[in-house]
N, C-alpha and C. Protein backbone atom coordinates (compact mmCIF):
# COMPACT_ATOMS: atom_id res chain seq x y z
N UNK A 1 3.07 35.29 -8.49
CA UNK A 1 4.26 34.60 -8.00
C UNK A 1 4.49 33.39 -8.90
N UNK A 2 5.55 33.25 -9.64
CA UNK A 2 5.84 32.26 -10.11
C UNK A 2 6.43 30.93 -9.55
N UNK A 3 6.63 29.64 -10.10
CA UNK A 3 6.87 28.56 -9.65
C UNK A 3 8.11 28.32 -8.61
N UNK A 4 8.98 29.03 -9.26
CA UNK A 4 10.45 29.23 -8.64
C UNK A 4 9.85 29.99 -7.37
N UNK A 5 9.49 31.19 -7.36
CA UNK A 5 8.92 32.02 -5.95
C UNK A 5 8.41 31.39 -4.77
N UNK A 6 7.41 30.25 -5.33
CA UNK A 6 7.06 29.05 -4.37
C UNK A 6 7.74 28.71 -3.94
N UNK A 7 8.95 27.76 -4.46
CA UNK A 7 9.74 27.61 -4.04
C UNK A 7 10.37 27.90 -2.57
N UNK A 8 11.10 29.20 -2.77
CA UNK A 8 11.80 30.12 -2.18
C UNK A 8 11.08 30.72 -1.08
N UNK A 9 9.34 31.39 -1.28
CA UNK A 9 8.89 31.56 0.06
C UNK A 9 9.50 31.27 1.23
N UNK A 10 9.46 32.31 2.30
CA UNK A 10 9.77 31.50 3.52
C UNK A 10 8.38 30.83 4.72
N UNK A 11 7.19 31.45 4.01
CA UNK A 11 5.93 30.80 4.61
C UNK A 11 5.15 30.24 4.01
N UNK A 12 4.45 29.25 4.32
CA UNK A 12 3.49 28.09 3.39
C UNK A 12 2.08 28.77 3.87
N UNK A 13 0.95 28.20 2.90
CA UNK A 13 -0.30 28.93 3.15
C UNK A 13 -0.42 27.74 4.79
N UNK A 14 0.12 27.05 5.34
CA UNK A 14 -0.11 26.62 6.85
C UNK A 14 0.75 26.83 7.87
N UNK A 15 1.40 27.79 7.45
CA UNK A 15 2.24 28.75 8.66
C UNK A 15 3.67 28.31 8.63
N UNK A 16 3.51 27.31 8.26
CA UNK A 16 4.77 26.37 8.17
C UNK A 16 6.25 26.93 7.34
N UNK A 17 7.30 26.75 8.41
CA UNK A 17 8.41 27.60 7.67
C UNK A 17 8.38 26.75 6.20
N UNK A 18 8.71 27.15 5.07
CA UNK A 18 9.41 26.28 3.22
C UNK A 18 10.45 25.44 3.79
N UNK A 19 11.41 26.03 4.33
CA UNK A 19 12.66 25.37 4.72
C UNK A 19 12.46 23.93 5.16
N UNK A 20 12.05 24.62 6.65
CA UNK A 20 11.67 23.07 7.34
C UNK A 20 10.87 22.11 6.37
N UNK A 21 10.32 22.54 5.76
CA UNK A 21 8.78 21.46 4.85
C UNK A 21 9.75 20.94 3.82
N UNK A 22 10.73 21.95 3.55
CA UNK A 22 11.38 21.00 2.25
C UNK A 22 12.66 19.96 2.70
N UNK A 23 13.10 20.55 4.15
CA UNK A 23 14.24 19.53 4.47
C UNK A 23 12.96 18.37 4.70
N UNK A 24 12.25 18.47 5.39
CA UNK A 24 11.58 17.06 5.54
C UNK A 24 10.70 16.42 4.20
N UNK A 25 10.55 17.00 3.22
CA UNK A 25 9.99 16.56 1.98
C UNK A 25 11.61 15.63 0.97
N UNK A 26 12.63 16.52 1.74
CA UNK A 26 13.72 15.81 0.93
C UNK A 26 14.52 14.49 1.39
N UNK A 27 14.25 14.72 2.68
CA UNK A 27 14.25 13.19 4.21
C UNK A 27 13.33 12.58 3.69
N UNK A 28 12.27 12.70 3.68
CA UNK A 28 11.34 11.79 3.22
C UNK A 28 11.67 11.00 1.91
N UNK A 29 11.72 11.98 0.59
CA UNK A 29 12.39 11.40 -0.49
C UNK A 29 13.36 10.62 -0.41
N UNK A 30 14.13 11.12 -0.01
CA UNK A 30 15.31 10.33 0.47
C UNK A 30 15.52 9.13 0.54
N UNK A 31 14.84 9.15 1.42
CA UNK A 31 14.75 7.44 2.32
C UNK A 31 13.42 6.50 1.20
N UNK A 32 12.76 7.29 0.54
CA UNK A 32 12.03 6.16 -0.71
C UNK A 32 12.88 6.00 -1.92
N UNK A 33 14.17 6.90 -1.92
CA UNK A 33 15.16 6.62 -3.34
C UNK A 33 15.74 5.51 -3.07
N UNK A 34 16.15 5.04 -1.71
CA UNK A 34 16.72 4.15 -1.30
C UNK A 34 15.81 2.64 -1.35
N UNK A 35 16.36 1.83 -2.81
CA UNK A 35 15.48 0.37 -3.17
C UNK A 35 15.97 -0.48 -3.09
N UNK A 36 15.63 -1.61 -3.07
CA UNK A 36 16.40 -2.80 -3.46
C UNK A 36 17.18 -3.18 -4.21
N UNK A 37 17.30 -2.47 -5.04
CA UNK A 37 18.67 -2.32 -6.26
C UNK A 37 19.32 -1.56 -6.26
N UNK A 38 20.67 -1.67 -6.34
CA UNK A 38 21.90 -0.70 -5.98
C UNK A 38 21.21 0.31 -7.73
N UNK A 39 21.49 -0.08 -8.69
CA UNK A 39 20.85 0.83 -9.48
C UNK A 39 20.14 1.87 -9.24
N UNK A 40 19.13 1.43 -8.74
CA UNK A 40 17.94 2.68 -8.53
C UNK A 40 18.19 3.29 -7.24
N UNK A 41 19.35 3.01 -6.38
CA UNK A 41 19.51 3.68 -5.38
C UNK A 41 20.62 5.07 -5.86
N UNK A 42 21.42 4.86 -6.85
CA UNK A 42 22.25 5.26 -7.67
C UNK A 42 21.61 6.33 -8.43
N UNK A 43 20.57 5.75 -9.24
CA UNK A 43 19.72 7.23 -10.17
C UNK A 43 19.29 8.15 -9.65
N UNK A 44 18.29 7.07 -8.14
CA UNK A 44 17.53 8.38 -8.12
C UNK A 44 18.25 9.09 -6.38
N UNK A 45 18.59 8.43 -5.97
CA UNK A 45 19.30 9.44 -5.22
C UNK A 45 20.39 10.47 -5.62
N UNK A 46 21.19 10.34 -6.61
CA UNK A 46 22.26 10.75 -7.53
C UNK A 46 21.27 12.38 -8.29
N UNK A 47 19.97 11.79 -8.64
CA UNK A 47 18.87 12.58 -9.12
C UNK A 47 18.48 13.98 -8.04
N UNK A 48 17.82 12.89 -6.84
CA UNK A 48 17.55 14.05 -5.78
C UNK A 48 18.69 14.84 -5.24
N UNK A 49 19.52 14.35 -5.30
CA UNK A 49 20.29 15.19 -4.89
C UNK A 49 21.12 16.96 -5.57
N UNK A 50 20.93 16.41 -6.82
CA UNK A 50 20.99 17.46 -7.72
C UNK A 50 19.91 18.44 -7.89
N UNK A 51 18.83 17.55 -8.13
CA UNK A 51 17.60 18.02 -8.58
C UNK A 51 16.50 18.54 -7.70
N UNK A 52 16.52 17.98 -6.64
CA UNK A 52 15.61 18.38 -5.64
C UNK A 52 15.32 20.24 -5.70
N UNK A 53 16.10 20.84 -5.75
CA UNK A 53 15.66 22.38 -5.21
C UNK A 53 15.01 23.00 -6.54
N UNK A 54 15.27 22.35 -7.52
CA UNK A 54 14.70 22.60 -8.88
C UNK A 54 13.19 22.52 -9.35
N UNK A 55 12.95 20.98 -8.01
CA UNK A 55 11.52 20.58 -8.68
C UNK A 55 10.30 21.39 -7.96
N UNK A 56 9.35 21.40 -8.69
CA UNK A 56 8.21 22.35 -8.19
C UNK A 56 7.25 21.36 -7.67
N UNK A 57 5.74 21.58 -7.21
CA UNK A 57 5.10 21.13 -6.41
C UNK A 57 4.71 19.83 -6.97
N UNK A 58 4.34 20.22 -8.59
CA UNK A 58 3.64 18.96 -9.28
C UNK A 58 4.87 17.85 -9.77
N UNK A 59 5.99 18.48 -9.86
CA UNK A 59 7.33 17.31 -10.17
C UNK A 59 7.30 16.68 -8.68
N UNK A 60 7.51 17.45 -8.08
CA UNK A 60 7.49 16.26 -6.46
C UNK A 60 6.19 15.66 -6.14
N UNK A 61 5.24 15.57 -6.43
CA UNK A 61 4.15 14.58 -6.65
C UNK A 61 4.17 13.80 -7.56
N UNK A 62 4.55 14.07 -9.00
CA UNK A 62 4.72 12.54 -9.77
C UNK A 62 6.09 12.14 -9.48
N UNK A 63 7.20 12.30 -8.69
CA UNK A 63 8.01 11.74 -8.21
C UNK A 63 7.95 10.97 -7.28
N UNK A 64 6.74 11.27 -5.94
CA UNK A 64 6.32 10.28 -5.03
C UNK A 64 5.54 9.27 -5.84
N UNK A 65 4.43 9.56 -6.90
CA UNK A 65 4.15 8.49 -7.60
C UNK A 65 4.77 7.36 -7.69
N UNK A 66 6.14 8.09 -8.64
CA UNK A 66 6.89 7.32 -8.98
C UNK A 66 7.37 5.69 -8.52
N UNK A 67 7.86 6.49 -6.93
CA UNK A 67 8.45 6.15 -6.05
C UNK A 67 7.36 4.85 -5.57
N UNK A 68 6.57 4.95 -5.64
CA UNK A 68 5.14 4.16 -4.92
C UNK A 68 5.70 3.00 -6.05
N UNK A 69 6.25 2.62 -7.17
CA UNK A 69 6.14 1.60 -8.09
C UNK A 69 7.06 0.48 -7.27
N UNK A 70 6.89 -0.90 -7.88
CA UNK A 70 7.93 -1.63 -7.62
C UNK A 70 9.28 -1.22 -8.38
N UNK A 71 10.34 -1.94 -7.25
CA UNK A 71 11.37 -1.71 -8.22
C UNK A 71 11.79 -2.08 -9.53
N UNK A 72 11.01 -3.41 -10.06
CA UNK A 72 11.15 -4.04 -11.25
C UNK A 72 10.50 -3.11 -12.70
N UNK A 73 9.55 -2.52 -11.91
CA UNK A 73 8.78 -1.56 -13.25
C UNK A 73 9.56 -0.38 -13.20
N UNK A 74 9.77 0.08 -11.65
CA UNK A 74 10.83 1.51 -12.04
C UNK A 74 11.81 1.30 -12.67
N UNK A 75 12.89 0.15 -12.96
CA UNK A 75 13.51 0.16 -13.48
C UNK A 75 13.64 0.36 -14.92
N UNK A 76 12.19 -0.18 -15.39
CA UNK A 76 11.72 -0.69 -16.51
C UNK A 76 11.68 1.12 -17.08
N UNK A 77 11.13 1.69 -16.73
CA UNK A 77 10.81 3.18 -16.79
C UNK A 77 12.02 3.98 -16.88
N UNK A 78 12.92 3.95 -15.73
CA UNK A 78 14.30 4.25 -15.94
C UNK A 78 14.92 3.91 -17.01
N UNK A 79 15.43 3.09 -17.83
CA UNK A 79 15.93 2.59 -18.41
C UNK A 79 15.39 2.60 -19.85
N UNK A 80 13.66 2.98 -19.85
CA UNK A 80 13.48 3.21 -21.09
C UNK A 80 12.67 1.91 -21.80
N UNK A 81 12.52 1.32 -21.41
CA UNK A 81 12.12 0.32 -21.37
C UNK A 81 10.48 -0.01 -21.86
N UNK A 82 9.68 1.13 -20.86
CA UNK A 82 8.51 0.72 -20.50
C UNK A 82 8.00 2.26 -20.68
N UNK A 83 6.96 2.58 -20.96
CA UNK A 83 6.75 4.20 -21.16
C UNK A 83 5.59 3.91 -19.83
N UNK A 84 5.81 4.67 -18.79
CA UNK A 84 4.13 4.76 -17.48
C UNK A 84 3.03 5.73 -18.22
N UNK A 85 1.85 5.46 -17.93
CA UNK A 85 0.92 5.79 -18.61
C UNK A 85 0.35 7.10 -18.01
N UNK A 86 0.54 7.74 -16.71
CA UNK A 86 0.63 8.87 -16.26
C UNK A 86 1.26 9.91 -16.95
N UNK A 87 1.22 11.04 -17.43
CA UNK A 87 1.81 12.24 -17.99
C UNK A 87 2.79 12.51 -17.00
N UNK A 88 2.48 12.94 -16.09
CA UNK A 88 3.46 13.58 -15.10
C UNK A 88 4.81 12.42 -14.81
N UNK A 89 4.33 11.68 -14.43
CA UNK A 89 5.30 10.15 -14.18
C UNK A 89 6.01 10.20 -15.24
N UNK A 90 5.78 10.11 -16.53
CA UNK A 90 6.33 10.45 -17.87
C UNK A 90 7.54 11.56 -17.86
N UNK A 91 6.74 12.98 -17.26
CA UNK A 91 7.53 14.13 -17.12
C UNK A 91 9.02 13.70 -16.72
N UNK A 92 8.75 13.60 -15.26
CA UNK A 92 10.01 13.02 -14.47
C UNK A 92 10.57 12.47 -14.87
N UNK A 93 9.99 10.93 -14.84
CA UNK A 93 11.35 10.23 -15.96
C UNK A 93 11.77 10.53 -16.72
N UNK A 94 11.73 11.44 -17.27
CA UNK A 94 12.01 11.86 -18.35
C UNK A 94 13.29 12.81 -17.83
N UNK A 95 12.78 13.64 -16.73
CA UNK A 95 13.60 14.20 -16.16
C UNK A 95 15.19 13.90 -15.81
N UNK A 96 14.31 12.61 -14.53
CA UNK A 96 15.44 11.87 -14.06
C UNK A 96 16.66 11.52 -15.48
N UNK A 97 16.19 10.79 -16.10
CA UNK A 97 16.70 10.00 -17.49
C UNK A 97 17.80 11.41 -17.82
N UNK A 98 17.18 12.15 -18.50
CA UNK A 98 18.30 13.50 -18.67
C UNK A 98 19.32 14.54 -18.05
N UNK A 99 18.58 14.14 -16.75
CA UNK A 99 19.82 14.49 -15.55
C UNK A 99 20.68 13.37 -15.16
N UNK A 100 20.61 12.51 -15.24
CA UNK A 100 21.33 11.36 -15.87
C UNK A 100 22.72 11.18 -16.68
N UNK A 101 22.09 11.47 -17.86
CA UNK A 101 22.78 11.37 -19.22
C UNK A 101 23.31 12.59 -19.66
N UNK A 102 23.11 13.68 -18.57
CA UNK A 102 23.68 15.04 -18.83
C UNK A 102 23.66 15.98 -17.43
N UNK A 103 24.81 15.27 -16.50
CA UNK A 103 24.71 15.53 -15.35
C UNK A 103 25.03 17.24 -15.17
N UNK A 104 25.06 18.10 -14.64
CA UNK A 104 25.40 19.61 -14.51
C UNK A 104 26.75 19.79 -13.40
């Protein structure tokens, strides 16, 4: 089963419908896109909202990473600024940054 297949499942190895787990994985997100700076409320909600059904298990873990930063360094990261020293954290932003600058 590939990454996308995960995805899409309709059962998790804990019985748990995908659906339900991902509306509440995307509520959850959600409400941490939302920062103290109209900016970063702008990227990355603008981000999840596009992007969310796209990302796989390990993009939505260095995205909660992410999310765990202050807003002054995320910005810093956003913007290019600051490279995070995590790979995955890297990934994303990287992500975010190009869904961005080349919306679909």
């Amino acid at each position: 089963m590939n990454q996308r297949d995960e995805r899409l499942s309709f059962k998790t190895v804990s019985g748990i419908d995908a659906s339900d787990q991902n509306r509440r994985n995307f509520a959850r997100l959600s409400w941490q896109c939302r920062r103290g700076m109209l900016e970063l409320d702008i990227l990355l909600q603008g981000f999840l909202q596009r992007e969310f059904a796209n990302l796989d298990t390990e993009q939505i873990q260095a995205l909660e990473r992410l999310l765990e930063m202050p807003d002054q360094l995320l910005l810093e990261y956003l913007m290019g600024r600051t490279i995070p020293i995590d790979k995955e954290v890297v990934d994303i932003v990287q992500h975010i940054r190009s869904a961005v600058n080349h919306p679909s």
